[in-house]
C-alpha atoms as a PDB file:
ATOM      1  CA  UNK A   1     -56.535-209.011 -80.030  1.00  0.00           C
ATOM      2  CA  UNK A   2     -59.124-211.426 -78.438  1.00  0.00           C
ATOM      3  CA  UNK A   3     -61.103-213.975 -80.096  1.00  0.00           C
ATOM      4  CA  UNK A   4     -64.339-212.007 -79.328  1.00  0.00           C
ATOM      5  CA  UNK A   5     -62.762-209.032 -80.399  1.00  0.00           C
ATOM      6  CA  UNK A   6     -61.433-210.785 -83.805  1.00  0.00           C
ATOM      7  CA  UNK A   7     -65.259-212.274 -84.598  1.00  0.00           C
ATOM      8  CA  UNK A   8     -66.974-209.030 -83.699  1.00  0.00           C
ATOM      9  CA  UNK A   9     -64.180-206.754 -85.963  1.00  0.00           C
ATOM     10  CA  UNK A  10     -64.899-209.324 -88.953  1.00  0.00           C
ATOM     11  CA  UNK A  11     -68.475-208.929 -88.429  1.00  0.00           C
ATOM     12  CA  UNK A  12     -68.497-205.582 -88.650  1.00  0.00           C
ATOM     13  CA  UNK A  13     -66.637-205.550 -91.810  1.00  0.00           C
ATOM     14  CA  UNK A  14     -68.987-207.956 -93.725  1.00  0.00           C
ATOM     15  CA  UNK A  15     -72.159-205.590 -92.057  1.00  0.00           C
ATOM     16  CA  UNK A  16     -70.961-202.214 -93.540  1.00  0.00           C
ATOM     17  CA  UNK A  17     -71.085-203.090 -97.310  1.00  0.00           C
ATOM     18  CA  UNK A  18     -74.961-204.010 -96.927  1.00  0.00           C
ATOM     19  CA  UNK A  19     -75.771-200.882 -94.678  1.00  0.00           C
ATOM     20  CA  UNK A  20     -74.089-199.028 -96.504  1.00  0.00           C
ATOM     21  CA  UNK A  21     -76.134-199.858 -99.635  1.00  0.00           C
ATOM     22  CA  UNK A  22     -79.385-199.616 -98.022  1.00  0.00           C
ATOM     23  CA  UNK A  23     -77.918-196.355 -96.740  1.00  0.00           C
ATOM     24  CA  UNK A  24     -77.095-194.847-100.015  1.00  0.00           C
ATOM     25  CA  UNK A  25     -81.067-196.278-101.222  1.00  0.00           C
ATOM     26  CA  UNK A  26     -82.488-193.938 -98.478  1.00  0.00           C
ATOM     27  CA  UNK A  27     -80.008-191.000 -98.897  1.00  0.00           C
ATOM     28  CA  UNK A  28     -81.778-187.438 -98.684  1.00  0.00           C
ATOM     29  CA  UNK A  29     -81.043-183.839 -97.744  1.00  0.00           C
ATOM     30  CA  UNK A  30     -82.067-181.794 -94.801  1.00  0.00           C
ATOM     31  CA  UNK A  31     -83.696-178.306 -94.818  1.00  0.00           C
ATOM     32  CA  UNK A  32     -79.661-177.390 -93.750  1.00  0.00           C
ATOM     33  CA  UNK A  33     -77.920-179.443 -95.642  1.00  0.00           C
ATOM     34  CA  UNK A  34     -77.333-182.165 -93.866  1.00  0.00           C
ATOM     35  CA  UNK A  35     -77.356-185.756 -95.246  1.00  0.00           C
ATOM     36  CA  UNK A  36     -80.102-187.864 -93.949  1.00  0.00           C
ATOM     37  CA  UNK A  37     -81.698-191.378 -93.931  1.00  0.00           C
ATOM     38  CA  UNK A  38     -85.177-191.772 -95.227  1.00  0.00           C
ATOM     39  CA  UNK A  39     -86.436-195.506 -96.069  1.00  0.00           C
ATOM     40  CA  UNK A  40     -90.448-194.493 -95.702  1.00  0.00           C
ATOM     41  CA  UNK A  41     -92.801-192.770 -97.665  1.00  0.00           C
ATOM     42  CA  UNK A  42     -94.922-189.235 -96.558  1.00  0.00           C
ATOM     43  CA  UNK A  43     -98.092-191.790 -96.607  1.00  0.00           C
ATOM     44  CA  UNK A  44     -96.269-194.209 -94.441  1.00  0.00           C
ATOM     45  CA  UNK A  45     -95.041-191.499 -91.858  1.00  0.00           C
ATOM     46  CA  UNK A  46     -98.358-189.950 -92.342  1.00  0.00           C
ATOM     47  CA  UNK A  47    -100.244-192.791 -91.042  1.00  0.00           C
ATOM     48  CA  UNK A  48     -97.741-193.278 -88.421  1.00  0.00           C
ATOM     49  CA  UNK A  49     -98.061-189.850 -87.552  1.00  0.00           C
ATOM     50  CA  UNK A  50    -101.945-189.876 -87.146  1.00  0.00           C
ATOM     51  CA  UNK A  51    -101.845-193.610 -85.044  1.00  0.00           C
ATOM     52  CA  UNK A  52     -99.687-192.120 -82.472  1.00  0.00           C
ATOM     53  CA  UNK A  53    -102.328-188.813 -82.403  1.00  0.00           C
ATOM     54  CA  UNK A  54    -104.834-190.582 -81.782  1.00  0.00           C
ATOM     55  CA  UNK A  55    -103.279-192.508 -79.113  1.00  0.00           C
ATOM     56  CA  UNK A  56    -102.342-189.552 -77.134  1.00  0.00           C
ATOM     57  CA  UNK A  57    -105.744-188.060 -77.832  1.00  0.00           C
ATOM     58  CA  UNK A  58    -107.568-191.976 -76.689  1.00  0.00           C
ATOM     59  CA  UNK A  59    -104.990-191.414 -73.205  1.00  0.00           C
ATOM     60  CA  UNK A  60    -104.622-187.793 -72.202  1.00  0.00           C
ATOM     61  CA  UNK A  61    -107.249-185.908 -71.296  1.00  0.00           C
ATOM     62  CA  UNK A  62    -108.073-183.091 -73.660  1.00  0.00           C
ATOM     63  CA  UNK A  63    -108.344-179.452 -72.340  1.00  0.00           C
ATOM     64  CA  UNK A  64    -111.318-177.864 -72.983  1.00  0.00           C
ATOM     65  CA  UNK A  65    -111.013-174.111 -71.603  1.00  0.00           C
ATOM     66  CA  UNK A  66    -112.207-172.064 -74.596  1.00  0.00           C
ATOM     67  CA  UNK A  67    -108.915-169.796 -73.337  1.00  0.00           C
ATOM     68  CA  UNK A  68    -105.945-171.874 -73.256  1.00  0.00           C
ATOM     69  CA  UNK A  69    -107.155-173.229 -76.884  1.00  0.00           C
ATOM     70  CA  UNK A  70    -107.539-169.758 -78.062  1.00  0.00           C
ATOM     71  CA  UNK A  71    -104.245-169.064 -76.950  1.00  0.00           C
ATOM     72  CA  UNK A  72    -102.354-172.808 -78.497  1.00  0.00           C
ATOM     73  CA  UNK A  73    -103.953-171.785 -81.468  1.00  0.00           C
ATOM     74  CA  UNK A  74    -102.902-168.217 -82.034  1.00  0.00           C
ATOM     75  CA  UNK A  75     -99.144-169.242 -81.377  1.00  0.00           C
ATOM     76  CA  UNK A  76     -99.839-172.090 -83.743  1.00  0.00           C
ATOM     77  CA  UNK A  77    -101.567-170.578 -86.870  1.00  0.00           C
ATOM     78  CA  UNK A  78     -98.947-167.857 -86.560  1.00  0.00           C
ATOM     79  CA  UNK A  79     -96.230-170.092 -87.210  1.00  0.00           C
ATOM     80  CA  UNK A  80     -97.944-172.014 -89.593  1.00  0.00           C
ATOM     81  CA  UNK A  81     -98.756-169.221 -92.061  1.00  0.00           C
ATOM     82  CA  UNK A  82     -95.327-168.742 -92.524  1.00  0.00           C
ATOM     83  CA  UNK A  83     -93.998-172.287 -93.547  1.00  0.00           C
ATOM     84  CA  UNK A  84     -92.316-172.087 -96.814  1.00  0.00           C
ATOM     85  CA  UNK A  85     -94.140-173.016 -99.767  1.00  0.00           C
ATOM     86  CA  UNK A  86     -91.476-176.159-100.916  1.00  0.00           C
ATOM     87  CA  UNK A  87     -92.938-177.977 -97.721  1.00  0.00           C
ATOM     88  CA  UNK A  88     -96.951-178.365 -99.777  1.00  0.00           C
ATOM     89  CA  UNK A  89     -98.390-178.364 -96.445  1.00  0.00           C
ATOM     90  CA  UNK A  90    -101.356-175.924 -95.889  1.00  0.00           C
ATOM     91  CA  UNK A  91    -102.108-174.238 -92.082  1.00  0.00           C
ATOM     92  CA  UNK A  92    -105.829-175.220 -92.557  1.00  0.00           C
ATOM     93  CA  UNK A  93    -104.494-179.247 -92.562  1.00  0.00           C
ATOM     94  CA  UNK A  94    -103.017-179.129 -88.842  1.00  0.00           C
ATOM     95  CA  UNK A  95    -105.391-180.231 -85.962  1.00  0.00           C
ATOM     96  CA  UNK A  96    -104.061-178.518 -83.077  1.00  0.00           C
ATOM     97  CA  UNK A  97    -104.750-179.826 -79.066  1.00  0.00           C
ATOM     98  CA  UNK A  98    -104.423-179.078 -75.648  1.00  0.00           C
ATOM     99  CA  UNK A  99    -103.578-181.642 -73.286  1.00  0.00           C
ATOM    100  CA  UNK A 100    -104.284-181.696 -69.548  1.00  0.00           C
ATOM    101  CA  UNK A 101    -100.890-182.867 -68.336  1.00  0.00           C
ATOM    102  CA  UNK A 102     -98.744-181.779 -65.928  1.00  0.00           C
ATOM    103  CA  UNK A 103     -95.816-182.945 -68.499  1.00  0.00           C
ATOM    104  CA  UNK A 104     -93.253-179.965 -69.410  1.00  0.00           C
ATOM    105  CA  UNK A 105     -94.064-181.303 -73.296  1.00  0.00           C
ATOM    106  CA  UNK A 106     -95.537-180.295 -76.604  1.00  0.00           C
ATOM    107  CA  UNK A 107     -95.420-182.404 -79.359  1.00  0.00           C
ATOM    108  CA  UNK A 108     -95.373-181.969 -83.671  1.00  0.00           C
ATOM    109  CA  UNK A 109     -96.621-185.357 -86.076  1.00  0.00           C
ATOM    110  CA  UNK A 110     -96.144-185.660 -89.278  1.00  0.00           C
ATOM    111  CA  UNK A 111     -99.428-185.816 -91.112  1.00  0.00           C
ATOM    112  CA  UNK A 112    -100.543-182.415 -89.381  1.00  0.00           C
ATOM    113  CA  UNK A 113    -100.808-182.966 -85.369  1.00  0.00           C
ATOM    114  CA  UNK A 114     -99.643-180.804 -82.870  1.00  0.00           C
ATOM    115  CA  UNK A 115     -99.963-181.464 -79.254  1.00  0.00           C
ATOM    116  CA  UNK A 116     -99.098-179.109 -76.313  1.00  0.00           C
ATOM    117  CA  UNK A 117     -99.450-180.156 -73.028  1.00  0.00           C
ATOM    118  CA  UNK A 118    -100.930-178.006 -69.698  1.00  0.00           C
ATOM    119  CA  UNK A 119     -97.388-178.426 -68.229  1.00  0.00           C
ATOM    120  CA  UNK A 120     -95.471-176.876 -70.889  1.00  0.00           C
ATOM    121  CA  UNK A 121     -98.380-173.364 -70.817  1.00  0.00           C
ATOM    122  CA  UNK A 122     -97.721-173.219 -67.056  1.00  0.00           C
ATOM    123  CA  UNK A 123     -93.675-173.426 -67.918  1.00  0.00           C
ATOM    124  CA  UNK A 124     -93.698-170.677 -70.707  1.00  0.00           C
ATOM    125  CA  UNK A 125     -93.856-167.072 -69.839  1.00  0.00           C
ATOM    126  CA  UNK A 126     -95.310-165.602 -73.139  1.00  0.00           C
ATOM    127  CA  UNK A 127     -96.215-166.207 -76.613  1.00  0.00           C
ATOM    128  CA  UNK A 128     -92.449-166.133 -77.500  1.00  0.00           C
ATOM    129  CA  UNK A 129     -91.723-168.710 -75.567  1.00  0.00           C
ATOM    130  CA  UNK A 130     -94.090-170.869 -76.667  1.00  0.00           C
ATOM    131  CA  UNK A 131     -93.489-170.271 -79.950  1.00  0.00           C
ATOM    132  CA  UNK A 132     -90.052-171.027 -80.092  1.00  0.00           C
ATOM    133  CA  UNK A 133     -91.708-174.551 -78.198  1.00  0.00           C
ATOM    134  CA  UNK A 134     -93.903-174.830 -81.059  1.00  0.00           C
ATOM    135  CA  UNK A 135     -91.623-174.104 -83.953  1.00  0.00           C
ATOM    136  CA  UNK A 136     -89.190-176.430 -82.480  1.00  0.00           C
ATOM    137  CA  UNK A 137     -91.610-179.284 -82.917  1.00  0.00           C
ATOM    138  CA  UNK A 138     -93.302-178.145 -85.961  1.00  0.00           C
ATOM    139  CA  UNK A 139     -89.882-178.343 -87.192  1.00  0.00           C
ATOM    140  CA  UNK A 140     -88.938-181.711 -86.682  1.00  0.00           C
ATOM    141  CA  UNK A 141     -91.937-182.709 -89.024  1.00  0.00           C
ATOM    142  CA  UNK A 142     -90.728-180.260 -91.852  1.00  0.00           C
ATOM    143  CA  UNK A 143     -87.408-181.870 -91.713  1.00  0.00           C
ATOM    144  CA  UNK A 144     -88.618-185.503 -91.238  1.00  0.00           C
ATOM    145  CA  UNK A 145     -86.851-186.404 -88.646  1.00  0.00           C
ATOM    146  CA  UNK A 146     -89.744-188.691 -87.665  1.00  0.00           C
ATOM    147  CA  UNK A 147     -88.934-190.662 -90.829  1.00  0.00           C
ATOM    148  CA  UNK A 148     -84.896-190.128 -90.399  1.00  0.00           C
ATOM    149  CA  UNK A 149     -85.220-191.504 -86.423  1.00  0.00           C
ATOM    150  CA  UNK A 150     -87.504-194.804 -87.611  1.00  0.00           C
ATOM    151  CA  UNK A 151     -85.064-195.318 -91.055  1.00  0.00           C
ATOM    152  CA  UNK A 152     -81.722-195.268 -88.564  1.00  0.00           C
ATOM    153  CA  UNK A 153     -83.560-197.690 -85.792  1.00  0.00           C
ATOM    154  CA  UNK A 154     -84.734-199.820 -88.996  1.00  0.00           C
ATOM    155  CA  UNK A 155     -81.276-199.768 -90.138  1.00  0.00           C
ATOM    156  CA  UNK A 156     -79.898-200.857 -87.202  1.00  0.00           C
ATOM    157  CA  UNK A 157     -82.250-203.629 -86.204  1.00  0.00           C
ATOM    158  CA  UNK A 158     -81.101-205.021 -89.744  1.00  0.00           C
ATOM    159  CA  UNK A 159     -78.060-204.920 -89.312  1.00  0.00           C
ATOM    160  CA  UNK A 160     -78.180-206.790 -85.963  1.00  0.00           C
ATOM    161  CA  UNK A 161     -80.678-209.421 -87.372  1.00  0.00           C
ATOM    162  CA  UNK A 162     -77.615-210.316 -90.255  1.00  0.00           C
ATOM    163  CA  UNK A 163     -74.915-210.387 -87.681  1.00  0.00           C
ATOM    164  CA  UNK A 164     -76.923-212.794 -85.572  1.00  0.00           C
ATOM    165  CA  UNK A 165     -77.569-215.033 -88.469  1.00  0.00           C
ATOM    166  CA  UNK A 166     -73.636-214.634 -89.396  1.00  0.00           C
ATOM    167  CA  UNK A 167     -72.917-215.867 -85.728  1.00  0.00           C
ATOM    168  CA  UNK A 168     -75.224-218.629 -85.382  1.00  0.00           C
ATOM    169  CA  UNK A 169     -73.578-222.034 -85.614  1.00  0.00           C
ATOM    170  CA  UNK A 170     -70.670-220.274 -85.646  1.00  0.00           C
ATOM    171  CA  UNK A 171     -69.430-219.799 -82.156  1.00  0.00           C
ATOM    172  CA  UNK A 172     -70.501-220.788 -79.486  1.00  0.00           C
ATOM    173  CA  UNK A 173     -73.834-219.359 -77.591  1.00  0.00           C
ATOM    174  CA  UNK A 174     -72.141-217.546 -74.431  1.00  0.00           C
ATOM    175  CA  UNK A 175     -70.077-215.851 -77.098  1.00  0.00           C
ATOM    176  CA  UNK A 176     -72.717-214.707 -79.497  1.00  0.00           C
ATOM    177  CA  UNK A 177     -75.141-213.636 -77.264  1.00  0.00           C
ATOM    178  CA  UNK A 178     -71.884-211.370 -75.591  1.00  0.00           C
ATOM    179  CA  UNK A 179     -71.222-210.394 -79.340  1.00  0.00           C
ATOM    180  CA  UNK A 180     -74.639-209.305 -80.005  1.00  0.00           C
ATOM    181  CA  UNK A 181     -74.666-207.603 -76.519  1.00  0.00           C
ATOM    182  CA  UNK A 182     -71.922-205.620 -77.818  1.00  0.00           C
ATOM    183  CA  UNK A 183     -72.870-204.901 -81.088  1.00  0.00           C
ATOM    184  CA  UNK A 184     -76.090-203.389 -79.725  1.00  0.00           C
ATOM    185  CA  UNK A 185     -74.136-201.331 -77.278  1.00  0.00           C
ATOM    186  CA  UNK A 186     -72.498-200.060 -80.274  1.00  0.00           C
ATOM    187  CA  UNK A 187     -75.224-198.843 -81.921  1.00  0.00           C
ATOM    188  CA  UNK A 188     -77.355-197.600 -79.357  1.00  0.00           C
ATOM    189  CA  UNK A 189     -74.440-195.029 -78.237  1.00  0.00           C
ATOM    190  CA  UNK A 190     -72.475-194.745 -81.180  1.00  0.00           C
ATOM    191  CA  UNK A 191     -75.582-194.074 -83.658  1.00  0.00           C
ATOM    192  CA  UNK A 192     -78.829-193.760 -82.562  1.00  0.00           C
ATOM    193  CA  UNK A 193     -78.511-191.483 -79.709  1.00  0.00           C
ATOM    194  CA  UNK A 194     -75.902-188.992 -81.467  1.00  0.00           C
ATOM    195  CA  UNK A 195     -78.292-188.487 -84.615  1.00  0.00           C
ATOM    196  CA  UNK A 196     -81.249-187.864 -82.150  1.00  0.00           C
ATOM    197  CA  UNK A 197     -78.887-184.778 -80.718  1.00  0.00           C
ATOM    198  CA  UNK A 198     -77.981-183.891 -84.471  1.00  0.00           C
ATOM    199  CA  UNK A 199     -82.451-183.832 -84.881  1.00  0.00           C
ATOM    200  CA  UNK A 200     -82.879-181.541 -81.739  1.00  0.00           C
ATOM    201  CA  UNK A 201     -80.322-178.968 -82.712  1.00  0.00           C
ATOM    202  CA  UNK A 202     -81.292-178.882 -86.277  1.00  0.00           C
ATOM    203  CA  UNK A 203     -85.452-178.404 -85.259  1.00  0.00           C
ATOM    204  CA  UNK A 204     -83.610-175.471 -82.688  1.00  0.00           C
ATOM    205  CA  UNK A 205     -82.241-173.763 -85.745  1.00  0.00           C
ATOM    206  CA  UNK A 206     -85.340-174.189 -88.109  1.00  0.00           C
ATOM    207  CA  UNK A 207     -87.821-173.137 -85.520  1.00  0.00           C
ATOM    208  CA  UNK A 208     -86.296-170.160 -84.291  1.00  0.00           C
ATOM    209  CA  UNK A 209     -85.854-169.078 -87.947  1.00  0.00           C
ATOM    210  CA  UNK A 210     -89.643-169.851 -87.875  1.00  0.00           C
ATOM    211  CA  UNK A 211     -90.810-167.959 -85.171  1.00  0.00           C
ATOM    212  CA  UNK A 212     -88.714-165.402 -85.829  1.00  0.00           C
ATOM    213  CA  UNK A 213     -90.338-164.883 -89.395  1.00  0.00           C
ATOM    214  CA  UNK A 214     -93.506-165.209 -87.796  1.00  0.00           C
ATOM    215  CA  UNK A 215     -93.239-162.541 -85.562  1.00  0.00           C
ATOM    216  CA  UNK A 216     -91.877-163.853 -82.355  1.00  0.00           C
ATOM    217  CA  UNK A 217     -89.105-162.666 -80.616  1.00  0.00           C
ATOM    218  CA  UNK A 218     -86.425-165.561 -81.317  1.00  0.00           C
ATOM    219  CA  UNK A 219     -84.309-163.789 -77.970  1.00  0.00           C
ATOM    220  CA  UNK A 220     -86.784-166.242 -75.899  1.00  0.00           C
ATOM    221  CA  UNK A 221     -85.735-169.449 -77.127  1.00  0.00           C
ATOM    222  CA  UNK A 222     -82.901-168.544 -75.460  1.00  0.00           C
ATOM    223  CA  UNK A 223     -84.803-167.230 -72.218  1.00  0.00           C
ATOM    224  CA  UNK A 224     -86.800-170.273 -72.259  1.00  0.00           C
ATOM    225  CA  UNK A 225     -84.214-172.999 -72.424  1.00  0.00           C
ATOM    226  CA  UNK A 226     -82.396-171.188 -69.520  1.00  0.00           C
ATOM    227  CA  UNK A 227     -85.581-171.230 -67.825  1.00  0.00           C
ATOM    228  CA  UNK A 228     -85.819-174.944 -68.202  1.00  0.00           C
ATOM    229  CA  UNK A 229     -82.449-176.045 -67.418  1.00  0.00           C
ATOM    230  CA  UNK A 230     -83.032-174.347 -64.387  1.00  0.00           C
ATOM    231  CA  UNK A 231     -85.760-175.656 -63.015  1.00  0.00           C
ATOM    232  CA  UNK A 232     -84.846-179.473 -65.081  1.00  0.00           C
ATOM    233  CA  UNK A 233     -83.113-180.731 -61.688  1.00  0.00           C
ATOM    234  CA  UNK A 234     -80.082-182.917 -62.951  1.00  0.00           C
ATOM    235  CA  UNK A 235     -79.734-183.899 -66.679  1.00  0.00           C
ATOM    236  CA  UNK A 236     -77.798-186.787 -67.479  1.00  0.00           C
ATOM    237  CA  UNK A 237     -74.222-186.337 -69.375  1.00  0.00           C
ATOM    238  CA  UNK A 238     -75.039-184.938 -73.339  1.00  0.00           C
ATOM    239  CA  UNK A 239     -72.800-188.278 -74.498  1.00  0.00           C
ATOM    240  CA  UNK A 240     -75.900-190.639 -72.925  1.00  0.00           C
ATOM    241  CA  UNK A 241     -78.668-187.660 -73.980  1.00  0.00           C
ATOM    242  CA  UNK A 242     -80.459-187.528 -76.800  1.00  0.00           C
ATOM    243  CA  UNK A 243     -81.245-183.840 -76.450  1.00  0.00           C
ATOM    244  CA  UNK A 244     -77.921-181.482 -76.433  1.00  0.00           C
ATOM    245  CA  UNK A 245     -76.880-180.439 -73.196  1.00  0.00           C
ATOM    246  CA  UNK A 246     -79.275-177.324 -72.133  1.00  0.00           C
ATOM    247  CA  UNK A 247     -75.982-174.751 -71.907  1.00  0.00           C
ATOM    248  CA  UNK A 248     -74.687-175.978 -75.431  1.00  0.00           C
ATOM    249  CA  UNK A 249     -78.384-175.451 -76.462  1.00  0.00           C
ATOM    250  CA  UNK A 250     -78.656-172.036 -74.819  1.00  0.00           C
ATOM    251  CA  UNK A 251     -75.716-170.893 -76.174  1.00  0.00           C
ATOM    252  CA  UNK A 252     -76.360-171.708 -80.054  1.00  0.00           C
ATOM    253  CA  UNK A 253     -79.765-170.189 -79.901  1.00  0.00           C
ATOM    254  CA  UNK A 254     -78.130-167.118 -78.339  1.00  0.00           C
ATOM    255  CA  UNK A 255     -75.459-166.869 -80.835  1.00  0.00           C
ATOM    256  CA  UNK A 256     -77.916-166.986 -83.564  1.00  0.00           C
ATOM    257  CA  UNK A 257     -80.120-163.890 -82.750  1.00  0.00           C
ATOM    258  CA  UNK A 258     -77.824-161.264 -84.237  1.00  0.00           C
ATOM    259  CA  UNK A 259     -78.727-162.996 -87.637  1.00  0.00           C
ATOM    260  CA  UNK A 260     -82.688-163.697 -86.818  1.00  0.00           C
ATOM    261  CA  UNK A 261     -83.357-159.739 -85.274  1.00  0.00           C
ATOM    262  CA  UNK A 262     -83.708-158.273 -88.823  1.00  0.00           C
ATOM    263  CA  UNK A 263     -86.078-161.233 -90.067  1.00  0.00           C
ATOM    264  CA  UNK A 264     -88.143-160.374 -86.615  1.00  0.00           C
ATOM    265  CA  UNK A 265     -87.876-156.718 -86.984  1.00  0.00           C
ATOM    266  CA  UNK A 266     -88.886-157.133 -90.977  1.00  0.00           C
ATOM    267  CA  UNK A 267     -92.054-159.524 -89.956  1.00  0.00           C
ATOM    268  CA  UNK A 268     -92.992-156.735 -87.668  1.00  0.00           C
ATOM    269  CA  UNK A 269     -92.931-153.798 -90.149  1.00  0.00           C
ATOM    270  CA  UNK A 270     -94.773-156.283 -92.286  1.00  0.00           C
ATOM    271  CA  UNK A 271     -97.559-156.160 -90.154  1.00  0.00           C
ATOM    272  CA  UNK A 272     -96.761-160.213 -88.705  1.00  0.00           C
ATOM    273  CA  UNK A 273     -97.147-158.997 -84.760  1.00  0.00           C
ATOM    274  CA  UNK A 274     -98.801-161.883 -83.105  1.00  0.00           C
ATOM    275  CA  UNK A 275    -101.030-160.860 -80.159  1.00  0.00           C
ATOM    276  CA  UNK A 276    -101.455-163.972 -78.750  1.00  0.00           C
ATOM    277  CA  UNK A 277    -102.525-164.016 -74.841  1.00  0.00           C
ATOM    278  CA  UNK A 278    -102.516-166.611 -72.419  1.00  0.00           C
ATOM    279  CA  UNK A 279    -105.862-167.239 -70.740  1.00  0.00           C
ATOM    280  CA  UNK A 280    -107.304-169.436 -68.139  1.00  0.00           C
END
C-alpha cells in the first residue's frame, strides 16, 4: 500500500466516528421508509425555500397569459387537495408561477413555491403529464429532500474541513492537497450524487401515487419520461447522473401502474376528474 494511500485510509478511519455521530443527530424517516439526513429546521428550509423563489421570480420573466396560468393552476390545486393530512400543509399556502423559459423545467420549494417553466407546457401533452411533472416536484418538498440534499453536502464539507486540519503540518503540501483532491472525489461520486438518484426515484414514486389519487392518469408518467428521453439528445452514464437513467426511470413508473389504476379509477368514481386544459 502507498504512503498516500496509508494517510488517506487512516484518515478516513478517524472521519467516520464524528460523521457518524452527527449522522445519527440528524437521523429521520422518509415518506417510504427510507433513512434520511436532516440537520435543519422547517423554518430554516422554509426561508431557504422562499430566497431561492424569489430569485427565480427577480430573474425569469413571469408569464402572464390569463390561459397558461389557468391551466398551471388547475393541475396544481388538483394535486394539492389531495396531500395527506400528516404533511400540515394547506393548498391555499402554495404560490404557484409560470415562467417564460424555454427550459424543459418545473420546480417545487419548500415553504410553498412551485415554479413551472414555458418549456416544460410546450413538452407535456396533457394534464397527465404535467401532473405527474408537478407531483414529482411537489414531492420532493413533502419528503424534504431539500433539507436531506443541504444536510449530506453540510456533512460532507465537514468532514473535509477536519481531514484538512488532520493533514496540515502533517505531510507535506503536494501530498495533502492530492489527499484532499481525493477525498473530495470520494464524496462527490460515492455520496452526494448516488443519494440525489435515491431523491429522484423516491419523488417518482410519491408523485405518481399523488396524481394518481388526484385524478390523473399515472400511465403518463410513463408516456412522458419516454417522451423526454427521446427528445433529451445524449444523457450522461446514470453512475455520473444525479437523475436515474430515463429507461430505469421509465420502467419503474411503468411497473407501478397495475398498483396505482384502482387508486385512479377510485378518485374518478369519487368525483376527483380534473378538467384541466391547456390554453394559449
Amino acid at each position: 500500500m502507498s504512503l498516500n494511500l496509508k494517510l488517506l485510509t487512516r484518515f478516513i478511519r478517524t472521519l467516520v466516528p464524528l460523521a457518524g455521530g452527527l449522522a445519527l443527530a440528524g437521523c429521520a424517516t422518509s415518506p417510504t421508509g427510507e433513512n434520511t439526513l436532516l440537520l435543519n429546521s422547517p423554518t430554516q428550509m422554509n426561508a431557504l425555500g422562499q430566497k431561492s423563489f424569489e430569485q427565480v421570480k427577480a430573474n425569469t420573466a413571469i408569464e402572464t397569459n390569463p390561459g397558461i396560468n389557468r391551466y398551471v393552476r388547475c393541475v396544481s390545486e388538483a394535486l394539492l387537495d389531495r396531500l395527506p393530512a400528516r404533511y400540515g400543509i394547506q393548498p391555499q399556502q402554495w404560490e404557484i408561477l409560470v415562467f417564460r423559459n424555454e427550459a424543459v423545467n418545473a420546480f417545487a420549494v419548500p415553504g410553498g413555491k412551485i415554479g413551472v417553466y414555458t418549456g416544460m407546457l410546450d413538452m407535456v401533452e396533457n394534464q397527465d403529464q404535467l401532473a405527474s411533472v408537478i407531483g414529482h416536484e411537489i414531492s420532493h418538498v413533502l419528503a424534504q429532500h431539500s433539507n436531506a440534499r443541504l444536510s449530506q453536502q453540510q456533512l460532507t464539507s465537514a468532514g473535509l474541513s477536519a481531514a484538512n486540519l488532520l493533514l496540515t503540518n502533517r505531510v507535506e503540501a503536494g501530498t495533502q492537497q492530492a489527499l484532499m483532491s481525493a477525498m473530495g472525489l470520494g464524496a462527490q461520486y460515492g455520496v452526494i450524487l448516488p443519494y440525489s438518484r435515491a431523491h429522484e426515484r423516491e419523488a417518482d414514486v410519491l408523485g405518481q401515487e399523488l396524481m394518481a389519487d388526484a385524478g390523473f392518469d399515472p400511465r403518463e408518467a410513463a408516456s412522458l419520461w419516454r417522451k423526454m428521453a427521446s427528445e433529451g439528445g445524449s444523457t450522461p452514464p446514470e453512475f455520473l447522473s444525479t437523475h436515474p437513467a430515463p429507461t430505469n426511470r421509465v420502467t419503474l413508473l411503468n411497473e407501478r401502474v397495475q398498483k396505482l389504476l384502482p387508486i385512479y379509477l377510485e378518485a374518478r368514481d369519487a368525483g376527483r376528474a380534473p378538467r384541466c386544459e391547456a390554453q394559449r
